[in-house]
N, C-alpha and C. Protein backbone atom coordinates (compact mmCIF):
# COMPACT_ATOMS: atom_id res chain seq x y z
N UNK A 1 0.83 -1.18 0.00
CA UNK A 1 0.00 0.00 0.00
C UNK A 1 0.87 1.25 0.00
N UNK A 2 1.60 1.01 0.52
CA UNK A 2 3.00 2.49 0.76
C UNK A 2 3.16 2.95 -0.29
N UNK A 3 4.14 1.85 -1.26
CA UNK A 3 3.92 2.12 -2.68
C UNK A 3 3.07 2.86 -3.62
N UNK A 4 1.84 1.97 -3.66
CA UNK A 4 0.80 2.93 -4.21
C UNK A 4 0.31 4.33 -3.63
N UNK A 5 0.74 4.43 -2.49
CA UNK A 5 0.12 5.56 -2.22
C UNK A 5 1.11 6.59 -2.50
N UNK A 6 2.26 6.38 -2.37
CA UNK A 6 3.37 6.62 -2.96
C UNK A 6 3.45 7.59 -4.12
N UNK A 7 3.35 6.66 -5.15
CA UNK A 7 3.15 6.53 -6.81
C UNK A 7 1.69 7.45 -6.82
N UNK A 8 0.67 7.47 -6.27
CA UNK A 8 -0.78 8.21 -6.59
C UNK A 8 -0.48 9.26 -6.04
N UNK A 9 0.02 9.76 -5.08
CA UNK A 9 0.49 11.03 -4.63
C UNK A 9 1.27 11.93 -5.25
N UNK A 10 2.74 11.37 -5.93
CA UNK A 10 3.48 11.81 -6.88
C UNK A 10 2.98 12.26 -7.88
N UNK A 11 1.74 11.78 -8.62
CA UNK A 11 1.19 11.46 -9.87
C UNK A 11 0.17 12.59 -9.68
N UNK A 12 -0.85 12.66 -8.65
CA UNK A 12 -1.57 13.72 -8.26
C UNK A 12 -0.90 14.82 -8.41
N UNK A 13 0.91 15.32 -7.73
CA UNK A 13 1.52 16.54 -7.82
C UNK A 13 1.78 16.95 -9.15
N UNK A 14 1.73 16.11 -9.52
CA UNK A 14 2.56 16.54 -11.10
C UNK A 14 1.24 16.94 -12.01
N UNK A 15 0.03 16.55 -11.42
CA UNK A 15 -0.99 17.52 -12.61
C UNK A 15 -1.16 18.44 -11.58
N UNK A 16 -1.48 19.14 -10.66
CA UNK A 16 -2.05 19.91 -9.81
C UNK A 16 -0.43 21.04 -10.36
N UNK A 17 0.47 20.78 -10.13
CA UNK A 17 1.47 21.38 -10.69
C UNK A 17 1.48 21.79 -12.03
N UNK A 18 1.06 20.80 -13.27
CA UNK A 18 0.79 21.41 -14.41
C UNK A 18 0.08 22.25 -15.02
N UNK A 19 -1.59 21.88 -14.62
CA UNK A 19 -2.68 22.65 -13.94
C UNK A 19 -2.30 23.90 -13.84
N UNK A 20 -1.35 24.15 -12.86
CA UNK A 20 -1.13 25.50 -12.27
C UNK A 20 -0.44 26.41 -12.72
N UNK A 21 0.89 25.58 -13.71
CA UNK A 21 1.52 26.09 -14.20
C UNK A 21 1.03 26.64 -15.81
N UNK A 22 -0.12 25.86 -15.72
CA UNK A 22 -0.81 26.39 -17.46
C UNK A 22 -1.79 27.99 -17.24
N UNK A 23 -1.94 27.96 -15.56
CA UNK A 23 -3.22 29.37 -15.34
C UNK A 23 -1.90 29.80 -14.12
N UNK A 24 -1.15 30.90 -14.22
CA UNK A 24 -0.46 31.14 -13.30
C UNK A 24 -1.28 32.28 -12.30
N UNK A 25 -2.42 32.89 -12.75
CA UNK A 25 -3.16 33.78 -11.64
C UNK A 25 -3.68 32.58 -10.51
N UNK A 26 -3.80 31.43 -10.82
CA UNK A 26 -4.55 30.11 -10.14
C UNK A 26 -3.29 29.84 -8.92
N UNK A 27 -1.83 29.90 -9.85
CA UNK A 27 -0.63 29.84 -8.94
C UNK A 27 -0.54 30.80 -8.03
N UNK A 28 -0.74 31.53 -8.65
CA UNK A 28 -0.35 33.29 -7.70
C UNK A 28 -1.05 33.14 -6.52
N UNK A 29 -2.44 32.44 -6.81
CA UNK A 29 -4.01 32.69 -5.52
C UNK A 29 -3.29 31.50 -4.63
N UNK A 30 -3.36 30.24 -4.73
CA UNK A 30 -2.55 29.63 -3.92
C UNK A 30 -1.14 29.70 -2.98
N UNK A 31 -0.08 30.46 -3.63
CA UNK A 31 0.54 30.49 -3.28
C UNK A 31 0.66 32.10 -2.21
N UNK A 32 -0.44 32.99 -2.61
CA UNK A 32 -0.26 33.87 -1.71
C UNK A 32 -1.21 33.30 -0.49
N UNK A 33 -1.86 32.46 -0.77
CA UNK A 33 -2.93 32.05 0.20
C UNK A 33 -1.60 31.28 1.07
N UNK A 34 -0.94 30.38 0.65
CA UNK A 34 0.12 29.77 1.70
C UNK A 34 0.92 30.37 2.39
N UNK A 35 1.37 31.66 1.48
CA UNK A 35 2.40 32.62 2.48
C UNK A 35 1.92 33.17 3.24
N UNK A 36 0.49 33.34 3.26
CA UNK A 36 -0.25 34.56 4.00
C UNK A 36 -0.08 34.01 5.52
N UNK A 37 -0.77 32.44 5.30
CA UNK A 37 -0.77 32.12 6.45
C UNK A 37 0.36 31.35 7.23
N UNK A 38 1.01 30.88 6.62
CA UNK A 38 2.33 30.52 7.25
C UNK A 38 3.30 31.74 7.48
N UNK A 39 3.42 32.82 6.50
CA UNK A 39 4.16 34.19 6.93
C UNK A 39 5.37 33.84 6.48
N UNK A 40 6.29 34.46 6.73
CA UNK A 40 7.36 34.57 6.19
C UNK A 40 8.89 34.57 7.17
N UNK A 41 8.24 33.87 8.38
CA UNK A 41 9.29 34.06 9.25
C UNK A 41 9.78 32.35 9.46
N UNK A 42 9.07 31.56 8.77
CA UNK A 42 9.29 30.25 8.66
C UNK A 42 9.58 29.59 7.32
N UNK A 43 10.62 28.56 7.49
CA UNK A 43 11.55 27.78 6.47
C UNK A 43 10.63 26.92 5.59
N UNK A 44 9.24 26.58 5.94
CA UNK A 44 8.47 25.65 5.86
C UNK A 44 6.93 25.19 6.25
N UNK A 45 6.67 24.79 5.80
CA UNK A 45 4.81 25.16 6.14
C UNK A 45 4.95 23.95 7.29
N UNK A 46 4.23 23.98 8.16
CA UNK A 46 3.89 22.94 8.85
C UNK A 46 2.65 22.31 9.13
N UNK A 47 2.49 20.96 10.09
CA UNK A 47 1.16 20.34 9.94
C UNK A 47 -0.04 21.24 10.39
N UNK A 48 0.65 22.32 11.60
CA UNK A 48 -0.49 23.32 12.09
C UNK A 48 -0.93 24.23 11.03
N UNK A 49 -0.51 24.49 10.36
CA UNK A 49 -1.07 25.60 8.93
C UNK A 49 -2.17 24.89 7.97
N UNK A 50 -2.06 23.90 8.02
CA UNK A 50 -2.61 22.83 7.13
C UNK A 50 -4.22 23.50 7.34
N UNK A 51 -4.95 23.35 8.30
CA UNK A 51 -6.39 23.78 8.51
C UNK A 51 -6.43 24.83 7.62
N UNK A 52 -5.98 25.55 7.79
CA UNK A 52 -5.82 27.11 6.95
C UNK A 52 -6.13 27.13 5.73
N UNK A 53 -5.48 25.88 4.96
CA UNK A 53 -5.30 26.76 3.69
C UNK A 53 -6.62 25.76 2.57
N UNK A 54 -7.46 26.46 3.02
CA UNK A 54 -8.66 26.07 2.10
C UNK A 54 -8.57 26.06 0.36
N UNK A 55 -7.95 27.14 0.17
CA UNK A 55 -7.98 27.04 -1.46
C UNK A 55 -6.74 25.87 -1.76
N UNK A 56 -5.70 25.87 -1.06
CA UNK A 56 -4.73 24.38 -1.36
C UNK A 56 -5.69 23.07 -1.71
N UNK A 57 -6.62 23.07 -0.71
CA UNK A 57 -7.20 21.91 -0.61
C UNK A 57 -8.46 22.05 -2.07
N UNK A 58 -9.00 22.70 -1.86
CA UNK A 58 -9.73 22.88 -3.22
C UNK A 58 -8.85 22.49 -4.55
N UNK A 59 -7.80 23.17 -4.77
CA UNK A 59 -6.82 23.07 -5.67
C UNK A 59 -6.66 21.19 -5.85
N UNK A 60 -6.24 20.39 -4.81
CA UNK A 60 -6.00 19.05 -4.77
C UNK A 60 -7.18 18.18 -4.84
N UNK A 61 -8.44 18.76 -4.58
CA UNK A 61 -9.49 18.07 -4.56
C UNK A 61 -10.08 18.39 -6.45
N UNK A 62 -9.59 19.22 -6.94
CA UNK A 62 -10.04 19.87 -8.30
C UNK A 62 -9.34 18.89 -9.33
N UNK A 63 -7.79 18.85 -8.53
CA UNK A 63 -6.96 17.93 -9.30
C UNK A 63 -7.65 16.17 -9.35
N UNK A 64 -7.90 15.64 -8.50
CA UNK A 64 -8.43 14.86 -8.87
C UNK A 64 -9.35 14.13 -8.77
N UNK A 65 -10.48 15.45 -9.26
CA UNK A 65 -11.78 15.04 -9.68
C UNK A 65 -10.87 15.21 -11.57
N UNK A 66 -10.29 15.85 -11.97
CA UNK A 66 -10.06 15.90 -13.58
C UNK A 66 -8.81 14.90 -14.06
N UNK A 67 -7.92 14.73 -13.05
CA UNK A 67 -6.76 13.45 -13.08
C UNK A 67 -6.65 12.61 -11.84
N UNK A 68 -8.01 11.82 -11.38
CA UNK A 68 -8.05 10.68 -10.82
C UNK A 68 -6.67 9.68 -10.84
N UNK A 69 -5.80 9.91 -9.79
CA UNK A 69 -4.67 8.49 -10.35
C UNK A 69 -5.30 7.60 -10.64
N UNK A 70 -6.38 6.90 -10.41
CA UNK A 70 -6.29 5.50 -10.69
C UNK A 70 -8.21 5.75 -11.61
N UNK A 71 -7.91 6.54 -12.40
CA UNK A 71 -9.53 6.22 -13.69
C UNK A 71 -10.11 5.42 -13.43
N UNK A 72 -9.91 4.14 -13.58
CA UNK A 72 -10.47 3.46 -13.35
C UNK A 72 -10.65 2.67 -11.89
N UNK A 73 -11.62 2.30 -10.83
CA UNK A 73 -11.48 1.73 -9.53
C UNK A 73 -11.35 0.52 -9.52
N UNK A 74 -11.32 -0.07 -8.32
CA UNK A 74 -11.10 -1.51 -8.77
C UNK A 74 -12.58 -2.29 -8.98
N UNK A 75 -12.02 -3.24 -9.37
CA UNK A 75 -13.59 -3.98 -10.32
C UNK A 75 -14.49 -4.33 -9.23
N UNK A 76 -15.57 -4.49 -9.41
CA UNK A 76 -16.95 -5.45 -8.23
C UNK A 76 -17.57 -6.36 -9.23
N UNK A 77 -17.97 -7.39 -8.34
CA UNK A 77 -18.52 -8.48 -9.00
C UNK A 77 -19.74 -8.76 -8.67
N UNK A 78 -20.79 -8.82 -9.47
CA UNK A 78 -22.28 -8.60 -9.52
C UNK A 78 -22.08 -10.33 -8.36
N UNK A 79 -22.77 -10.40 -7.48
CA UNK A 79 -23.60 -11.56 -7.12
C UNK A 79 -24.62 -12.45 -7.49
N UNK A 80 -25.24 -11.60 -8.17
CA UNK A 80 -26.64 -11.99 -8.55
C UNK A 80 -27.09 -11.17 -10.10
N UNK A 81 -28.59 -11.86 -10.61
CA UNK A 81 -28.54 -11.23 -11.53
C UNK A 81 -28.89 -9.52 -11.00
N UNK A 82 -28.79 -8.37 -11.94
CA UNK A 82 -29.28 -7.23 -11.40
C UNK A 82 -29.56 -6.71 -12.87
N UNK A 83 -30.50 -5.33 -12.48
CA UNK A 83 -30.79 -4.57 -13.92
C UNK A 83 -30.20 -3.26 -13.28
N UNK A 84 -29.60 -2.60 -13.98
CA UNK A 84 -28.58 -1.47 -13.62
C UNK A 84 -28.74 -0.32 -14.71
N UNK A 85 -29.87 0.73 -14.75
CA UNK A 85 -30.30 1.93 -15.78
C UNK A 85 -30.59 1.18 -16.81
N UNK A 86 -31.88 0.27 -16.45
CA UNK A 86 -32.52 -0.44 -17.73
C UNK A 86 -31.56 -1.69 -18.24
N UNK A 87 -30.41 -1.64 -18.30
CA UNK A 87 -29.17 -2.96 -18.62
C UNK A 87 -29.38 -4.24 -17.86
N UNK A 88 -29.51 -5.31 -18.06
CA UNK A 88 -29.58 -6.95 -17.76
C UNK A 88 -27.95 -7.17 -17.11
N UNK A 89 -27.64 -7.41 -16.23
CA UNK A 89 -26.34 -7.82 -16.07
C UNK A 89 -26.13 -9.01 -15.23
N UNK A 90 -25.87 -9.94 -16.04
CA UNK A 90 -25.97 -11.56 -15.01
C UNK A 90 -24.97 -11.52 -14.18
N UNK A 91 -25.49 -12.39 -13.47
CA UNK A 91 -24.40 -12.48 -11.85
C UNK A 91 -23.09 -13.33 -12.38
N UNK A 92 -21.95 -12.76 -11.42
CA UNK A 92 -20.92 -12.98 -11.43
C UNK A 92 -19.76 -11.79 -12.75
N UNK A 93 -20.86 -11.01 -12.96
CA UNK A 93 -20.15 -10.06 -14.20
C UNK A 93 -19.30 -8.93 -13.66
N UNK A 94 -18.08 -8.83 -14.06
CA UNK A 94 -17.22 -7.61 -13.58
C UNK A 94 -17.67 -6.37 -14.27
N UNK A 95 -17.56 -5.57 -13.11
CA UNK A 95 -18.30 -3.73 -13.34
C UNK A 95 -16.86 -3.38 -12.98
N UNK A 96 -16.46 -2.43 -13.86
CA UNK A 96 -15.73 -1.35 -13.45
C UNK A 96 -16.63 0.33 -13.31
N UNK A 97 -15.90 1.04 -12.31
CA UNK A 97 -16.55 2.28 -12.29
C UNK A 97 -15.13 3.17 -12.61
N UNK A 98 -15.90 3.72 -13.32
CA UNK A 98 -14.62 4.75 -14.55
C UNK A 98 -15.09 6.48 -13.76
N UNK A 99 -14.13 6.52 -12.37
CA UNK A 99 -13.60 7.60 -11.76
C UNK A 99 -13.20 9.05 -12.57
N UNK A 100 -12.43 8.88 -13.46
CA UNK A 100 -12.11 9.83 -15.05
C UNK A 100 -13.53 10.24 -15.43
N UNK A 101 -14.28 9.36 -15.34
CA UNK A 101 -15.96 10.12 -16.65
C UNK A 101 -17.01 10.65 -15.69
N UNK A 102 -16.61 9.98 -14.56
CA UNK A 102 -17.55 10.40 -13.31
C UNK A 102 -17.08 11.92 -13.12
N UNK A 103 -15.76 12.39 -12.84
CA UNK A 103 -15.58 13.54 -12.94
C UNK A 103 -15.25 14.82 -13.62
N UNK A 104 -15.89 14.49 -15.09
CA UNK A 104 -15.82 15.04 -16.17
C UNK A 104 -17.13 14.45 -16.25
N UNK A 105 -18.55 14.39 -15.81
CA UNK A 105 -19.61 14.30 -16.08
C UNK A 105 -20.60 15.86 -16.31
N UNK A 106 -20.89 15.87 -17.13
CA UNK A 106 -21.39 17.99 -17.51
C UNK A 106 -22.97 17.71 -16.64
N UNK A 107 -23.34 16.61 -15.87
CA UNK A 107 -24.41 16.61 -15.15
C UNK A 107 -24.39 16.88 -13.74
N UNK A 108 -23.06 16.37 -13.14
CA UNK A 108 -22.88 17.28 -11.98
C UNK A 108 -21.90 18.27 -11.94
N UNK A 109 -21.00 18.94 -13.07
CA UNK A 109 -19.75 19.74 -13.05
C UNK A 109 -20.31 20.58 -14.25
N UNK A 110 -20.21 22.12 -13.81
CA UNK A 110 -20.28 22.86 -15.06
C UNK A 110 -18.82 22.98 -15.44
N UNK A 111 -19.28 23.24 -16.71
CA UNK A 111 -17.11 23.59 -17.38
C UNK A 111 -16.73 22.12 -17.04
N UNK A 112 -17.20 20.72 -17.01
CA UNK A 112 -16.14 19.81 -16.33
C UNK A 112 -14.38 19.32 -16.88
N UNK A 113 -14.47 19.70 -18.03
CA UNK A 113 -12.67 19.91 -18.79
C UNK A 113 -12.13 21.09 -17.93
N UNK A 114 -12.70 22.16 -17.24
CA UNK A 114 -12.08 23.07 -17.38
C UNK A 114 -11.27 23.05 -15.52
N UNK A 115 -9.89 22.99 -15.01
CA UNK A 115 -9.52 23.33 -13.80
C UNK A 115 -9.79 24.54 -13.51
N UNK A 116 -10.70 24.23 -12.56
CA UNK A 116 -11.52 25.61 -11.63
C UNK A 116 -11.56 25.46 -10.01
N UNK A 117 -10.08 24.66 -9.40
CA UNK A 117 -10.43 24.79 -8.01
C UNK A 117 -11.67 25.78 -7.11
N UNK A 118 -12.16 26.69 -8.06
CA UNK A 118 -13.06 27.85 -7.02
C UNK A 118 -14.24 27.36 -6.86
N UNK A 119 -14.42 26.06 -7.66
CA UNK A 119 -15.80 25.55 -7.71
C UNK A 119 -16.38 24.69 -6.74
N UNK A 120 -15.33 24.43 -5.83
CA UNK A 120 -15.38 23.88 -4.24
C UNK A 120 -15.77 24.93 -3.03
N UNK A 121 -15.58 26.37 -3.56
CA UNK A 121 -16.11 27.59 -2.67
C UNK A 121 -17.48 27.50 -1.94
N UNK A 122 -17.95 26.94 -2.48
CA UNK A 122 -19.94 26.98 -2.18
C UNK A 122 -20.22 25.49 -2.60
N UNK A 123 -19.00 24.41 -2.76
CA UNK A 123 -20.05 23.37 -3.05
C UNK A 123 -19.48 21.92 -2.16
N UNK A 124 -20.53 21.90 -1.28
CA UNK A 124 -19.25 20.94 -0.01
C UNK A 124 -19.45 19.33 -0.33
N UNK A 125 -18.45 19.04 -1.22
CA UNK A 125 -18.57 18.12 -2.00
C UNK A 125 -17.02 17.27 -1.72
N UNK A 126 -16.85 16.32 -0.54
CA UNK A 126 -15.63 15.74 -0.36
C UNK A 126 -15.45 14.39 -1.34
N UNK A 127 -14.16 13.86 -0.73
CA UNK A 127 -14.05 12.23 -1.46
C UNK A 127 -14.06 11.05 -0.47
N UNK A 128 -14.95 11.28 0.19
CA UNK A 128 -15.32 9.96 1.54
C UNK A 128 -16.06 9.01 1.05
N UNK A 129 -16.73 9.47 -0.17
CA UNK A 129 -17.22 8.17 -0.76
C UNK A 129 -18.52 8.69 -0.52
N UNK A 130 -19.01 9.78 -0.39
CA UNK A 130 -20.85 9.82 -0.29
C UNK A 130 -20.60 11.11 -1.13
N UNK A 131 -19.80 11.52 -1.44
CA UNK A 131 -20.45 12.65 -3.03
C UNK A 131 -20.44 11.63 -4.22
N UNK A 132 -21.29 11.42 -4.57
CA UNK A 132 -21.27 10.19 -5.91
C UNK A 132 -20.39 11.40 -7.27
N UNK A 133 -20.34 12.05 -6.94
CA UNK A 133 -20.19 12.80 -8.22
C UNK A 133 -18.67 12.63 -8.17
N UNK A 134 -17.43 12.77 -7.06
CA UNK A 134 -16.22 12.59 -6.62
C UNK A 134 -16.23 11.62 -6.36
N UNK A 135 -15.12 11.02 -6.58
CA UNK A 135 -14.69 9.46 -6.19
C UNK A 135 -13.62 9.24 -6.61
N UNK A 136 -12.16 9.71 -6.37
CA UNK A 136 -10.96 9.69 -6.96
C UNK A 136 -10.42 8.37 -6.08
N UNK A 137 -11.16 7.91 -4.48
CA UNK A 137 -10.54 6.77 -3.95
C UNK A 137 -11.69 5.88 -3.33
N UNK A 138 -12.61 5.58 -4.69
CA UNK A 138 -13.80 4.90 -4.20
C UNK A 138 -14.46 5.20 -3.40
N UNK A 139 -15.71 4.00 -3.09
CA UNK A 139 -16.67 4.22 -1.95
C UNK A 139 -17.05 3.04 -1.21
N UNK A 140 -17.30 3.35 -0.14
CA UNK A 140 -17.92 2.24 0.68
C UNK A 140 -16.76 0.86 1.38
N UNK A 141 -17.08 0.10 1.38
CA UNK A 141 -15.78 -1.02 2.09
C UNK A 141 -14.92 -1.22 1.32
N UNK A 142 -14.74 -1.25 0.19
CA UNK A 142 -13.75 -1.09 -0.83
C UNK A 142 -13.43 -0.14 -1.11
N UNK A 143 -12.95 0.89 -0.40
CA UNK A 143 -12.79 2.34 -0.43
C UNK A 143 -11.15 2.48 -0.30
N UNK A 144 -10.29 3.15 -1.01
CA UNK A 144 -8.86 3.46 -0.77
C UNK A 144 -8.86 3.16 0.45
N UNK A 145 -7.96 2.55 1.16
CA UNK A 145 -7.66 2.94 2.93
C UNK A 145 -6.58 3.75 2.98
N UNK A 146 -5.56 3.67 1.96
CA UNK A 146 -4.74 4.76 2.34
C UNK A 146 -5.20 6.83 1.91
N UNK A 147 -6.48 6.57 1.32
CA UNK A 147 -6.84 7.77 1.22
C UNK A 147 -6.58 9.06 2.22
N UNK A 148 -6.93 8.92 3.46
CA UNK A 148 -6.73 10.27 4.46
C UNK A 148 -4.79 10.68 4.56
N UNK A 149 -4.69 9.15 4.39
CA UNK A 149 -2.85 9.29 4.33
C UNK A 149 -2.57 9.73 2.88
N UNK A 150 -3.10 9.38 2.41
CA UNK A 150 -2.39 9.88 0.59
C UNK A 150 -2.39 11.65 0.43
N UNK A 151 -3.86 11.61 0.64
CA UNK A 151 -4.25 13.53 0.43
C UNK A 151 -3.60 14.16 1.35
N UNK A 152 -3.08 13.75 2.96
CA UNK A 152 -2.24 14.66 3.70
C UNK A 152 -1.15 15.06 3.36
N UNK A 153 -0.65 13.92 3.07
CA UNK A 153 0.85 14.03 1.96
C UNK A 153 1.17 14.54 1.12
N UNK A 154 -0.04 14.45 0.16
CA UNK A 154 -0.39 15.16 -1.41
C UNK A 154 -0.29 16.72 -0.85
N UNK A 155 -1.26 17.35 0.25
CA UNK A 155 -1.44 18.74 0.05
C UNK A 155 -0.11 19.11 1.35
N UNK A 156 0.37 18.58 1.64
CA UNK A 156 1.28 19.09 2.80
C UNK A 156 2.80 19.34 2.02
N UNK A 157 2.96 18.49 1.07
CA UNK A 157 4.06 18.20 0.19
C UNK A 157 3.63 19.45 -1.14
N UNK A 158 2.29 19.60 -1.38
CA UNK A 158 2.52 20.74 -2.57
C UNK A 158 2.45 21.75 -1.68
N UNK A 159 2.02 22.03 -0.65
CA UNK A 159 1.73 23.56 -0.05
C UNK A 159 3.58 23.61 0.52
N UNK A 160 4.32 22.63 0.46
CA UNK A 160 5.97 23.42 0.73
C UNK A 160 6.15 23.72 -0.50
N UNK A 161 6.08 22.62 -1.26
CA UNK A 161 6.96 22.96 -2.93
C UNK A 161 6.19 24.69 -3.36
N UNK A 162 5.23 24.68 -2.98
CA UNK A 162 4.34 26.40 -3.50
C UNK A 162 4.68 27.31 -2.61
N UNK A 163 5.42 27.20 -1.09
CA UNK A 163 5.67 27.82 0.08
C UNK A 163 7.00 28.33 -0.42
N UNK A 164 7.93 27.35 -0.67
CA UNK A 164 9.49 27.42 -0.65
C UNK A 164 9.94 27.91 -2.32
N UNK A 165 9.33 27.40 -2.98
CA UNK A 165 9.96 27.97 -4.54
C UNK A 165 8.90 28.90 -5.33
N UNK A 166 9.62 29.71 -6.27
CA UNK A 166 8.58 30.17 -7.01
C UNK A 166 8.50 29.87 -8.24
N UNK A 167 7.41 29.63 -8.69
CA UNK A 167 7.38 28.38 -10.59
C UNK A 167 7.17 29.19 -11.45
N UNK A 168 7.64 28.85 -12.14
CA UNK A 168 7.55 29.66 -13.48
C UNK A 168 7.83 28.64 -15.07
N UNK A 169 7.04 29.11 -15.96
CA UNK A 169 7.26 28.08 -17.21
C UNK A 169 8.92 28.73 -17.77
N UNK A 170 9.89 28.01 -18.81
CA UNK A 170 10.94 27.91 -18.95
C UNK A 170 10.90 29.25 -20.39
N UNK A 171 11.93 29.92 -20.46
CA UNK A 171 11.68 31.80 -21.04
C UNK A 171 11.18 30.85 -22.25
N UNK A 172 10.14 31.33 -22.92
CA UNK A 172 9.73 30.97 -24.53
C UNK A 172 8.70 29.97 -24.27
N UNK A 173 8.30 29.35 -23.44
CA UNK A 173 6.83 28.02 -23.30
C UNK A 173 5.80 28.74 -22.62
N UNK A 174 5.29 29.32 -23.73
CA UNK A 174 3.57 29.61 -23.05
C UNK A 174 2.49 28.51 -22.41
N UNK A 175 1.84 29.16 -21.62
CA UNK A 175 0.55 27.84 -20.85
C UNK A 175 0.43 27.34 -21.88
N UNK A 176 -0.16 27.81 -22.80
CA UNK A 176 -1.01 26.61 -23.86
C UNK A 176 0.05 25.66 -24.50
N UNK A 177 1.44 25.52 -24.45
CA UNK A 177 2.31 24.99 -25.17
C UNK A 177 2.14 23.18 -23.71
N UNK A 178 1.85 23.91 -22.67
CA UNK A 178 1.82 22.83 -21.63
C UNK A 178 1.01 21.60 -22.07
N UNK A 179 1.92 20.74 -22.26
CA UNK A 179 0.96 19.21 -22.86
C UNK A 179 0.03 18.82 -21.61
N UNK A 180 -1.23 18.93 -21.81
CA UNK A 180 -2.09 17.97 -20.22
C UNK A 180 -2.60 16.74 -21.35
N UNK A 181 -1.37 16.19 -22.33
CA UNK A 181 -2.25 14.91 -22.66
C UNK A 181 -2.10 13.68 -22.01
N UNK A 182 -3.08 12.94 -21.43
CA UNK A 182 -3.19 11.86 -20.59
C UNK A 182 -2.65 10.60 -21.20
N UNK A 183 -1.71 10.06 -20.75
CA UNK A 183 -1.22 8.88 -21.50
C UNK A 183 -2.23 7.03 -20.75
């Protein structure tokens, strides 16, 4: 599990980072939001600042509702026969639930292509597994377990890298030159 949580954490930084680096006013709002409250008399954000920084967390929760590490969840296996939105599905049939389309669905997300961390401002919509619309680490008993450990890591680890350095694209690569193609 270390591993993976590991590897999904890493993988989470690197779009929330790209993301950011393609809308740099999106960078600017975060990162003054981190200095504000950590200040400037410290080397490093710490676990006590963490409550604070609401738009960080929006930012990581934005990231992956649009780059889910793992698209796809892991499979369930029908028991029995069931009918599922009119569909026949005999028992013993593997369902995958595709995390990626769930959050790029234009029925619960307006703009859903578009990274808009602000859209968590007014809409209290976590990933515990009871917003059906989010689900980057499943739901219910088959639910990530390393989830509460993955996202602490995820936003404690980008709110230094956004605390301690300042980003910038390389002289001559405009945002739009930024590849977000999903391999």
């Amino acid at each position: 599990m270390c591993l993976l949580q590991a590897s999904t954490s890493s993988v989470t930084m690197v779009w929330a980072m790209a993301e950011l680096m393609r809308k740099p006013w999106l960078l600017n709002k975060v990162q003054q939001e981190i200095r504000s409250v950590v200040g400037n008399n410290k080397e490093r954000v710490h676990p006590e600042d963490m409550p604070k920084l609401k738009y960080l967390k929006n930012v990581v929760k934005e990231t992956l509702r649009l780059h889910p590490a793992a698209p796809l969840l892991l499979p369930r296996e029908t028991l029995r026969h069931v009918e599922i939105c009119g569909y026949d599905v005999p028992a013993k049939t593997r369902l995958f639930v595709n995390a990626w389309a769930i959050g790029r669905d234009p029925a619960s997300w307006d703009q859903p292509d578009e990274f808009d961390p602000g859209r968590f401002d007014d809409k209290d919509v976590d990933f515990n597994g009871t917003h059906f619309e989010l689900l980057p680490f499943g739901a219910g008993r088959r639910m990530c377990p390393g989830m509460a450990m993955g996202v602490a890591s995820t936003e404690f680890t980008l709110a230094n890298l956004l605390y301690c350095f300042n980003w910038e694209l390389p002289e001559g690569v405009k945002s739009e030159d930024v590849s977000m193609e999903e391999a």
